[in-house]
PDB file of N, CA and C in Angstrom:
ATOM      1  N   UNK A   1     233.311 201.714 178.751  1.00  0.00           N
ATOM      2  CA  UNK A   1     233.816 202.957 179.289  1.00  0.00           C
ATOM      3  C   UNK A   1     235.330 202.846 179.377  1.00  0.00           C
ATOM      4  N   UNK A   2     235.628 203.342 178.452  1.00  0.00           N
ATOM      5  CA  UNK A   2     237.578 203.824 178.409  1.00  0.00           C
ATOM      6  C   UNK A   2     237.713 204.204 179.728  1.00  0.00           C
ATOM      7  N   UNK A   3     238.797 203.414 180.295  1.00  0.00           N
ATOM      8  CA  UNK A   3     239.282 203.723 181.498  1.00  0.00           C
ATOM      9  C   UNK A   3     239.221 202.984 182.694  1.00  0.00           C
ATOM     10  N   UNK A   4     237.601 202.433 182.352  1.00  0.00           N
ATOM     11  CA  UNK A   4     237.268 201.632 183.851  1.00  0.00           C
ATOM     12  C   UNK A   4     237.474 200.475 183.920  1.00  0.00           C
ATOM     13  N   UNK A   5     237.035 199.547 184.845  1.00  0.00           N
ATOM     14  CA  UNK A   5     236.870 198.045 185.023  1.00  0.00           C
ATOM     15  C   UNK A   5     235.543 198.067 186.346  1.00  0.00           C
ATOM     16  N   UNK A   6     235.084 196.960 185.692  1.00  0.00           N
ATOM     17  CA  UNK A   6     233.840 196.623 187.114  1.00  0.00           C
ATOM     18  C   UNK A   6     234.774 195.485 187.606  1.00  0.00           C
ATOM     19  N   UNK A   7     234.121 195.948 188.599  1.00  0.00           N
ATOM     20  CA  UNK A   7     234.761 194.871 189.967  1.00  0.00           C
ATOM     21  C   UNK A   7     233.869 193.244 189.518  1.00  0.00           C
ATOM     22  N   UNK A   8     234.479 192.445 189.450  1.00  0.00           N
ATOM     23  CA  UNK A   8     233.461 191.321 189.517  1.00  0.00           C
ATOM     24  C   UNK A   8     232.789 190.724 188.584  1.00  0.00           C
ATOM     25  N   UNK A   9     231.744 189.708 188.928  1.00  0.00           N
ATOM     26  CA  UNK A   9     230.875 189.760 187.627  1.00  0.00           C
ATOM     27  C   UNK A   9     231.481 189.441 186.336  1.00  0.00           C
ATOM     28  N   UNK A  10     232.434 188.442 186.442  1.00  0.00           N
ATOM     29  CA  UNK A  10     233.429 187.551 185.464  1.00  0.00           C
ATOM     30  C   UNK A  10     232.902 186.457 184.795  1.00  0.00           C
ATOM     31  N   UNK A  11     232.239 185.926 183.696  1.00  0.00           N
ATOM     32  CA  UNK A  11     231.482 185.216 183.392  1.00  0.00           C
ATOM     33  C   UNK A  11     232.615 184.080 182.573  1.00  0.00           C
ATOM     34  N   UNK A  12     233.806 184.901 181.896  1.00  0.00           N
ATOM     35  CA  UNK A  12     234.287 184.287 180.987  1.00  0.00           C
ATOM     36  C   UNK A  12     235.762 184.594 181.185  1.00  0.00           C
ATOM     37  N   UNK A  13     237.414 184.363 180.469  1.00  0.00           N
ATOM     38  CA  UNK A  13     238.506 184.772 180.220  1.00  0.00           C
ATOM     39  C   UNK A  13     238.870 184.339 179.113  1.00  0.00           C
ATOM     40  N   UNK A  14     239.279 185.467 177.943  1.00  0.00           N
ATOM     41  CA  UNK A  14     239.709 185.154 176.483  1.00  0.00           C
ATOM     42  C   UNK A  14     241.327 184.879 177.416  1.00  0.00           C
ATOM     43  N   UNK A  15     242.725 184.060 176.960  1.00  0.00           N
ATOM     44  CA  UNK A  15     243.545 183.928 177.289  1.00  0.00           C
ATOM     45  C   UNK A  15     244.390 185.447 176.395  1.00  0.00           C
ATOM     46  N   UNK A  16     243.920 186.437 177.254  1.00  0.00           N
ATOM     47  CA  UNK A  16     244.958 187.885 175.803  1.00  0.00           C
ATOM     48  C   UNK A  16     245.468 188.413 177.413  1.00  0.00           C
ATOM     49  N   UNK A  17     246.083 189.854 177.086  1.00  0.00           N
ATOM     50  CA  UNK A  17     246.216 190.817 178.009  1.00  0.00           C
ATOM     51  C   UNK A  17     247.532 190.805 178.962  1.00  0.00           C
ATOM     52  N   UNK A  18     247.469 191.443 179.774  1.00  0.00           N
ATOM     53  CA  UNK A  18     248.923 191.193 181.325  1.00  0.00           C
ATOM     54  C   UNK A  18     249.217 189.630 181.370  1.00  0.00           C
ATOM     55  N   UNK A  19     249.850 189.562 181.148  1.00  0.00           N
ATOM     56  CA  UNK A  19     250.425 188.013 181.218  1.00  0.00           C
ATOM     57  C   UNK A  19     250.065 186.901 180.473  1.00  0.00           C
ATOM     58  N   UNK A  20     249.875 187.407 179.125  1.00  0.00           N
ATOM     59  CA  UNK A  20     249.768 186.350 178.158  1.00  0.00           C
ATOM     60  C   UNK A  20     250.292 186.228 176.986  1.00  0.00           C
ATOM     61  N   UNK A  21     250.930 187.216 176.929  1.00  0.00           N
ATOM     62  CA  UNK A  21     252.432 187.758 176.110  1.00  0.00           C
ATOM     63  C   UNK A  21     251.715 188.146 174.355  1.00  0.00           C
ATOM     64  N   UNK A  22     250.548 188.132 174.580  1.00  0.00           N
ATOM     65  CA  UNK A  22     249.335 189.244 173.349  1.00  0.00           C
ATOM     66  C   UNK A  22     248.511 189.779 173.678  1.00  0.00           C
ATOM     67  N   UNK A  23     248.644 191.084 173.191  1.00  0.00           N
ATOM     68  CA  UNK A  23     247.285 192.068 173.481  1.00  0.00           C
ATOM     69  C   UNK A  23     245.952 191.314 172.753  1.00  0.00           C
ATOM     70  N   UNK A  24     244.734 191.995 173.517  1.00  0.00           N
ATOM     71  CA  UNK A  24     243.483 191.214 173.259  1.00  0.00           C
ATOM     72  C   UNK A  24     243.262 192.016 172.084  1.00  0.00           C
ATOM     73  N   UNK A  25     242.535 191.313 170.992  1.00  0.00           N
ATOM     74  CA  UNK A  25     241.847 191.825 169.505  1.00  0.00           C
ATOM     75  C   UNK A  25     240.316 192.210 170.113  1.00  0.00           C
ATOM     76  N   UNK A  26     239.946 194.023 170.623  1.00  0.00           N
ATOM     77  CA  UNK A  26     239.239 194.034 170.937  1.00  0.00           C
ATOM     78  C   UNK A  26     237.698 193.595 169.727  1.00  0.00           C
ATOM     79  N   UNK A  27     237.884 193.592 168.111  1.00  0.00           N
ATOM     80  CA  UNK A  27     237.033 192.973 167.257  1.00  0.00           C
ATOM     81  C   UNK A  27     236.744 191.777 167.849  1.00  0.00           C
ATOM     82  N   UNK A  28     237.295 190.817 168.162  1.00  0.00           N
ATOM     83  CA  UNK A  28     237.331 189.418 168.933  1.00  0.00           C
ATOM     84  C   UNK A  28     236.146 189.582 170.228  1.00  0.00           C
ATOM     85  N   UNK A  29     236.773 190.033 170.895  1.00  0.00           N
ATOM     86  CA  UNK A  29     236.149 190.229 172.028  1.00  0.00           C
ATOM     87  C   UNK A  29     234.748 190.879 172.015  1.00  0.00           C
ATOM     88  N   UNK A  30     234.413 191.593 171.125  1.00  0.00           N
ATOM     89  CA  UNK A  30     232.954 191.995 170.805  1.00  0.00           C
ATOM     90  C   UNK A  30     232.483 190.813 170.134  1.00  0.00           C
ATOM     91  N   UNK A  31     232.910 190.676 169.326  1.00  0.00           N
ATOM     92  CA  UNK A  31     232.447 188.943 168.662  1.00  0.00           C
ATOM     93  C   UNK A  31     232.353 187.747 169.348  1.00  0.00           C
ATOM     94  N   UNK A  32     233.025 187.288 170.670  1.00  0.00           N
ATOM     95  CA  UNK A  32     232.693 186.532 171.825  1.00  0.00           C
ATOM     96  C   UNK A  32     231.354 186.996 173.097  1.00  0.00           C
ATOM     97  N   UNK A  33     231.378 188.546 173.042  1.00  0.00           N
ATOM     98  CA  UNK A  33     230.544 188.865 173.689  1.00  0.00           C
ATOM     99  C   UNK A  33     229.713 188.899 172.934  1.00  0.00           C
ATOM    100  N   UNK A  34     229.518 189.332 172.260  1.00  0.00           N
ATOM    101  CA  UNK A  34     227.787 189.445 171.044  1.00  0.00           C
ATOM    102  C   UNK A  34     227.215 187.612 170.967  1.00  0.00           C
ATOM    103  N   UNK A  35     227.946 186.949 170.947  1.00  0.00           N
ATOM    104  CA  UNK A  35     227.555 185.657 170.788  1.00  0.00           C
ATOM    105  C   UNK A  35     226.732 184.663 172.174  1.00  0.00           C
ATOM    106  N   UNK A  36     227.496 185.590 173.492  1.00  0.00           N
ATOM    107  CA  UNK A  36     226.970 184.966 174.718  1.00  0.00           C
ATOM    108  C   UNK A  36     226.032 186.091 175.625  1.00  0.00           C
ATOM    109  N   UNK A  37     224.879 185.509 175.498  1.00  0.00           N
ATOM    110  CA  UNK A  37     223.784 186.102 175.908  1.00  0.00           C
ATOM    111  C   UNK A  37     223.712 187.050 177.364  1.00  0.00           C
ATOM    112  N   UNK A  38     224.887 185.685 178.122  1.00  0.00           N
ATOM    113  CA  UNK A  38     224.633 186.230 179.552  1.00  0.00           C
ATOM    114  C   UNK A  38     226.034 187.985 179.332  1.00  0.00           C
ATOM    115  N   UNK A  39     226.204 188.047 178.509  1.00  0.00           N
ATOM    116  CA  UNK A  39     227.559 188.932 178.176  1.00  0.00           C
ATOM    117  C   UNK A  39     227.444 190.694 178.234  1.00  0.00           C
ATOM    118  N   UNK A  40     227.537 191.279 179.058  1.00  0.00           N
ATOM    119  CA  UNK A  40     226.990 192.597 178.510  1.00  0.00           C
ATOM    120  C   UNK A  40     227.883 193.473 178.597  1.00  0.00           C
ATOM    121  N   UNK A  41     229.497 193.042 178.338  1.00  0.00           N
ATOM    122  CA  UNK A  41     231.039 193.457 177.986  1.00  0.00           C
ATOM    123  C   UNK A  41     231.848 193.257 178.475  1.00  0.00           C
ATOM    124  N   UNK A  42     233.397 193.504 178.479  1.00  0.00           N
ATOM    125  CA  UNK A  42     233.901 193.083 178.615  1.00  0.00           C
ATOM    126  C   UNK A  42     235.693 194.045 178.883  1.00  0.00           C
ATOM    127  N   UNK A  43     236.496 193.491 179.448  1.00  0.00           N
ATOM    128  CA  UNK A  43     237.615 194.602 179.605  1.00  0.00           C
ATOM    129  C   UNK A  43     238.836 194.058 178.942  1.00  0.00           C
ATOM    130  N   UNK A  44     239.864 194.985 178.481  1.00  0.00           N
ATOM    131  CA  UNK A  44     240.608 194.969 177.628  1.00  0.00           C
ATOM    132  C   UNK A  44     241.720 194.233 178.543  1.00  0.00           C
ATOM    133  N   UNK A  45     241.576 193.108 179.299  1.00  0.00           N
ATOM    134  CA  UNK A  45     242.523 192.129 179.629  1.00  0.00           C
ATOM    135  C   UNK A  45     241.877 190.452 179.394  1.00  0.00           C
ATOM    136  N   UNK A  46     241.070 190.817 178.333  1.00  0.00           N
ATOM    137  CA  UNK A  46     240.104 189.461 177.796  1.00  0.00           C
ATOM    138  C   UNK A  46     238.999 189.375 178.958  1.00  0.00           C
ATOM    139  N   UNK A  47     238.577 189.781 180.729  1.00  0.00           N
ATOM    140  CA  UNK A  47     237.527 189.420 181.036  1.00  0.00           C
ATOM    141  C   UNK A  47     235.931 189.430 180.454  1.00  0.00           C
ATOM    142  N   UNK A  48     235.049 188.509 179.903  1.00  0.00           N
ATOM    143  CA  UNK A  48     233.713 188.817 179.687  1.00  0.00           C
ATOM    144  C   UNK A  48     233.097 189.079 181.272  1.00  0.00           C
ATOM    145  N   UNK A  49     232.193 190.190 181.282  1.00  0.00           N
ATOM    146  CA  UNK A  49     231.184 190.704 181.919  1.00  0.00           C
ATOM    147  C   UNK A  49     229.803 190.392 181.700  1.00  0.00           C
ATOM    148  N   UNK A  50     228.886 190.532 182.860  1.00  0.00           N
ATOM    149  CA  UNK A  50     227.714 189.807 182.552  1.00  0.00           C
ATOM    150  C   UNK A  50     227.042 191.209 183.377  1.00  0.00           C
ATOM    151  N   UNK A  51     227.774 192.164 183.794  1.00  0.00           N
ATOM    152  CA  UNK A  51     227.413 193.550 184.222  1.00  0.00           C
ATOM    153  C   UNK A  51     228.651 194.329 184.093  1.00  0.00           C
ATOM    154  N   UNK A  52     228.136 195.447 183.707  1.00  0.00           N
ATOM    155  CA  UNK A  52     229.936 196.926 183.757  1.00  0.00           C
ATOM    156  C   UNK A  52     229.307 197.573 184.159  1.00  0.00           C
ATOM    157  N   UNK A  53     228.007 198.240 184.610  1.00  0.00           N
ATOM    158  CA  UNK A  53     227.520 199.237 185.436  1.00  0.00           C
ATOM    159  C   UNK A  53     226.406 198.881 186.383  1.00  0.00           C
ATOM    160  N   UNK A  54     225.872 199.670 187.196  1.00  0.00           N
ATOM    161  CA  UNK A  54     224.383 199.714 187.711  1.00  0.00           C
ATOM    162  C   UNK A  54     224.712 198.029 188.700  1.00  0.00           C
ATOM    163  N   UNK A  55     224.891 197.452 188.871  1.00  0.00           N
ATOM    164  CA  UNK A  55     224.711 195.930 189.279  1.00  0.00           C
ATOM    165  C   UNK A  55     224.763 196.230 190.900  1.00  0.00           C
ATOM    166  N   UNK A  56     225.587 197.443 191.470  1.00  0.00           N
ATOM    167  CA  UNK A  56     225.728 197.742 192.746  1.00  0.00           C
ATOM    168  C   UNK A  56     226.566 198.668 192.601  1.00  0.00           C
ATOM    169  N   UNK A  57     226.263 199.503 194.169  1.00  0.00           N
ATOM    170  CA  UNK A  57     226.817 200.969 193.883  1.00  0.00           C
ATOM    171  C   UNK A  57     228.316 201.080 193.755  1.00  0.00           C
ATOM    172  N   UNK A  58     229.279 199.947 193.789  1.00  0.00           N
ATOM    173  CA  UNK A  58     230.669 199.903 193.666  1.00  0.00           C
ATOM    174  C   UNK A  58     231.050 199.114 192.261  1.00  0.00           C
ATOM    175  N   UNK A  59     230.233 198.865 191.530  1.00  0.00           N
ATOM    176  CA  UNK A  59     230.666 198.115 190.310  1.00  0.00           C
ATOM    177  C   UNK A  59     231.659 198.648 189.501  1.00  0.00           C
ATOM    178  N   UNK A  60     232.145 199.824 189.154  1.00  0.00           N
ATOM    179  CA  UNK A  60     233.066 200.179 188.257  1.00  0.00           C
ATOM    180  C   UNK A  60     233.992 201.396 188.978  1.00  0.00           C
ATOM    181  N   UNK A  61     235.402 201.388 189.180  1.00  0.00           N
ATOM    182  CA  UNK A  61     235.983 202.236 189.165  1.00  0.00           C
ATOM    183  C   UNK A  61     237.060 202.196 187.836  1.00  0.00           C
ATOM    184  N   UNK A  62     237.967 203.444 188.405  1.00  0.00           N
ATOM    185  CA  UNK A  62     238.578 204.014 187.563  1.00  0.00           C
ATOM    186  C   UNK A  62     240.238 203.416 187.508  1.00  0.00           C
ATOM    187  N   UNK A  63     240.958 202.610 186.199  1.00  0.00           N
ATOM    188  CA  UNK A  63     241.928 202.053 186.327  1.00  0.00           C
ATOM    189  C   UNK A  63     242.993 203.102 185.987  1.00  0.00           C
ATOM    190  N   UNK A  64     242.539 204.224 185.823  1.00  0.00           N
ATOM    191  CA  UNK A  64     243.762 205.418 185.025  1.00  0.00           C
ATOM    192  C   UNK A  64     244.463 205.911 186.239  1.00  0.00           C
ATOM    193  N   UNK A  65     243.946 205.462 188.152  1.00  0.00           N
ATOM    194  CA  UNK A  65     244.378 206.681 189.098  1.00  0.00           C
ATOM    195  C   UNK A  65     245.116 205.848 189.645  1.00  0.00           C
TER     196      UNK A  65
END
């Protein structure tokens, strides 16, 4: 979901994003997540997720506000 981030629920960190002086190759990052089972996505500052929705009623807000 363009826009959001879930709170939590951090399984993994690609070294990309705010403070790593390269944007993340989101192709990459589907290709790290497709490979790890516990993975079910991930946010465009390299975190892997092992939940982005449903996990609890505060799991995802909105990073655009």
């Amino acid at each position: 979901m363009s826009g959001t981030d879930a709170v939590g629920h951090d399984i993994a960190h690609i070294e990309c994003g705010e403070g790593y002086g390269k944007e993340c190759d989101i192709e990459e990052l589907v290709a790290i997540c497709n490979s790890n089972s516990s993975c079910r996505g991930f946010n465009s500052n390299g975190f892997l997720k092992s939940c982005t929705s449903g996990c609890d009623a505060n799991c995802c807000y909105d990073v655009t506000q």
